[in-house]
Protein backbone atom coordinates (compact mmCIF):
# COMPACT_ATOMS: atom_id res chain seq x y z
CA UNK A 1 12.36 12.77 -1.52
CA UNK A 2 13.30 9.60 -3.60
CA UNK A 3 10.55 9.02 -5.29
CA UNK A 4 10.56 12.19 -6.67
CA UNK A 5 13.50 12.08 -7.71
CA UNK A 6 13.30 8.61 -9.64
CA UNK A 7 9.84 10.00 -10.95
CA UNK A 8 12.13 13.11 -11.99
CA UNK A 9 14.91 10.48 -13.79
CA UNK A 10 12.11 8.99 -15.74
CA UNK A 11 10.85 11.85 -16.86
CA UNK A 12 14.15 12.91 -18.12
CA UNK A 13 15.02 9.81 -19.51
CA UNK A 14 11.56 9.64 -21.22
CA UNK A 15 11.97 13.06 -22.56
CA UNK A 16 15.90 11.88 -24.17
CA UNK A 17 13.88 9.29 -25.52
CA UNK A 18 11.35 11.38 -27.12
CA UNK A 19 8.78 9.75 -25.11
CA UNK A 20 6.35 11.44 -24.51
CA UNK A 21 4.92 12.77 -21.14
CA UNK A 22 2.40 14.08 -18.91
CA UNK A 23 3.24 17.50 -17.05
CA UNK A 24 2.43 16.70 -13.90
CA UNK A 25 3.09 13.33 -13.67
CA UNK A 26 3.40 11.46 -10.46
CA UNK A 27 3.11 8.07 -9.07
CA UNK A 28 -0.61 8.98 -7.51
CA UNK A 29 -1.82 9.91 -10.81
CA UNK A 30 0.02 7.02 -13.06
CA UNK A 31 -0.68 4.09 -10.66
CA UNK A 32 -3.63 4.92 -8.68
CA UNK A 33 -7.36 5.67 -9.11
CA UNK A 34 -9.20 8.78 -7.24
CA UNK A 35 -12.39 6.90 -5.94
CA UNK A 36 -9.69 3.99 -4.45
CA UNK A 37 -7.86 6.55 -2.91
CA UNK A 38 -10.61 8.07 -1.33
CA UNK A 39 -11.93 4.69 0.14
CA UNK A 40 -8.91 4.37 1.16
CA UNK A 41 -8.98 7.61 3.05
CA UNK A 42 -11.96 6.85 4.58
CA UNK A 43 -10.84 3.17 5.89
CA UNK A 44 -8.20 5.36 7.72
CA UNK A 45 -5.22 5.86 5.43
CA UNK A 46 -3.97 8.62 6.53
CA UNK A 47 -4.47 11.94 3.92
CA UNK A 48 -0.46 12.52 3.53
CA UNK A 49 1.11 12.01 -0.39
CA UNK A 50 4.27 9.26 1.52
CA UNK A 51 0.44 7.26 3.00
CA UNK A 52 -1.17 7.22 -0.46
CA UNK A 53 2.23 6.34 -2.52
CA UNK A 54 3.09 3.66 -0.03
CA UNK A 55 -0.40 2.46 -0.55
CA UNK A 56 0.13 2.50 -3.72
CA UNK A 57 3.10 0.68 -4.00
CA UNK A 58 1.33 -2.44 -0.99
CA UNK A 59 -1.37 -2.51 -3.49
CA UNK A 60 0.20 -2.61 -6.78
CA UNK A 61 3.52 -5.18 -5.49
CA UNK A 62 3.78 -8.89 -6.28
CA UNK A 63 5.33 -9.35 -2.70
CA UNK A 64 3.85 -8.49 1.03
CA UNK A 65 6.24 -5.73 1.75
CA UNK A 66 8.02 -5.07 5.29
CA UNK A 67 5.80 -2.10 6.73
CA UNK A 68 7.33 -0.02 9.80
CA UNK A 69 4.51 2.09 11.15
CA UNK A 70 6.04 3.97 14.39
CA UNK A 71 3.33 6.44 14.63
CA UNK A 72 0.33 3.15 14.50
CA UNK A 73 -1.56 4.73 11.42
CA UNK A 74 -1.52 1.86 9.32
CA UNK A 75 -2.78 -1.25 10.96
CA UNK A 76 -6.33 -0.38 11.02
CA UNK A 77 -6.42 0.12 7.01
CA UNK A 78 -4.24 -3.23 6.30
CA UNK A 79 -6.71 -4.41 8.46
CA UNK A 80 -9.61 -2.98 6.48
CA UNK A 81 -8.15 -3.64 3.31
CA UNK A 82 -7.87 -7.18 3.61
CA UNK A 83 -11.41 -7.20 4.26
CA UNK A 84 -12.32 -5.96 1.23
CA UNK A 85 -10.39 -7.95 -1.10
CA UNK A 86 -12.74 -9.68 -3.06
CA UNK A 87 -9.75 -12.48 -3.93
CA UNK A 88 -10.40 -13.73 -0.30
CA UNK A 89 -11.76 -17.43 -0.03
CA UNK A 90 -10.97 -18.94 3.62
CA UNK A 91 -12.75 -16.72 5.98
CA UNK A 92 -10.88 -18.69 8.71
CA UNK A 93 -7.99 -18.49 7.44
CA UNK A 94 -8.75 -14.53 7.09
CA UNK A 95 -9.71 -13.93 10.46
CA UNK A 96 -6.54 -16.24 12.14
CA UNK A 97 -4.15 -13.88 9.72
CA UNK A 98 -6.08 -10.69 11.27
CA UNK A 99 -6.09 -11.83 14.51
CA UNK A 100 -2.38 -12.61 14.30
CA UNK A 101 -1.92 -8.95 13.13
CA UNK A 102 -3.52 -7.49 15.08
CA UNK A 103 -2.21 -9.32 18.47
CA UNK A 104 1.18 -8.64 16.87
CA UNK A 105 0.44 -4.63 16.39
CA UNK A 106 -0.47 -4.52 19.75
CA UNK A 107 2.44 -6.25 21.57
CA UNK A 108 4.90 -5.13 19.36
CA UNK A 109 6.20 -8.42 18.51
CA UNK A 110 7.68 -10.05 15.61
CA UNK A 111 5.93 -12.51 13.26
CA UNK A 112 5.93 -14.65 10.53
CA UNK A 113 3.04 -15.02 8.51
CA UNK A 114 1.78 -17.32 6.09
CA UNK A 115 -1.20 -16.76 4.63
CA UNK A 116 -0.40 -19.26 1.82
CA UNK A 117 -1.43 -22.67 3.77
CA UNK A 118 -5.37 -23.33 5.60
């Protein structure tokens, strides 16, 4: 898998470097805390290490990332998760953007959102 193997590069690179490192390390244990991943879990991320790294990466990016989700496991914990962000101040503005998404995840249509404007 890629990310494996880029975790693998910096290992090695950290290691010619005389960095050091943590056996074991992976991007679930660098970037990610236990008790978030298990709330996670339970707002329906699915269980699966490519689920909780790509969860990771959603929740740790500066941008809103494309998401392709063929087998529909993901839209009811985006969902979820935006619910729970405590950075959220326009309910209304909230519940348009998760009405949009979830209208689009239903119909299978494209759209562009922007959650920037009320």
């Amino acid at each position: 898998m890629y990310r494996q193997q880029l975790v693998n590069y910096w290992i090695d690179k950290c290691k010619e470097l005389e960095i050091p490192v943590t056996d074991g390390l992976t991007l679930e244990t660098v970037l990610a805390d236990p008790f978030e991943i298990r709330q996670w879990n339970s707002d329906g991320l699915p269980r699966d290490q490519v689920s909780t790294e790509n969860a990771i990466l959603v929740t740790r990016g500066r941008r809103w990332p494309l998401m392709i989700d063929p087998q529909e496991q993901v839209g009811h914990f985006i969902i979820l998760f935006i619910l729970s962000c405590s950075h959220v101040s326009d309910i209304h503005l909230l519940t348009r953007y998760i009405m949009k998404l979830n209208n689009v995840t239903q119909v299978r249509q494209e759209q562009l959102f922007d959650i920037t404007k009320a």
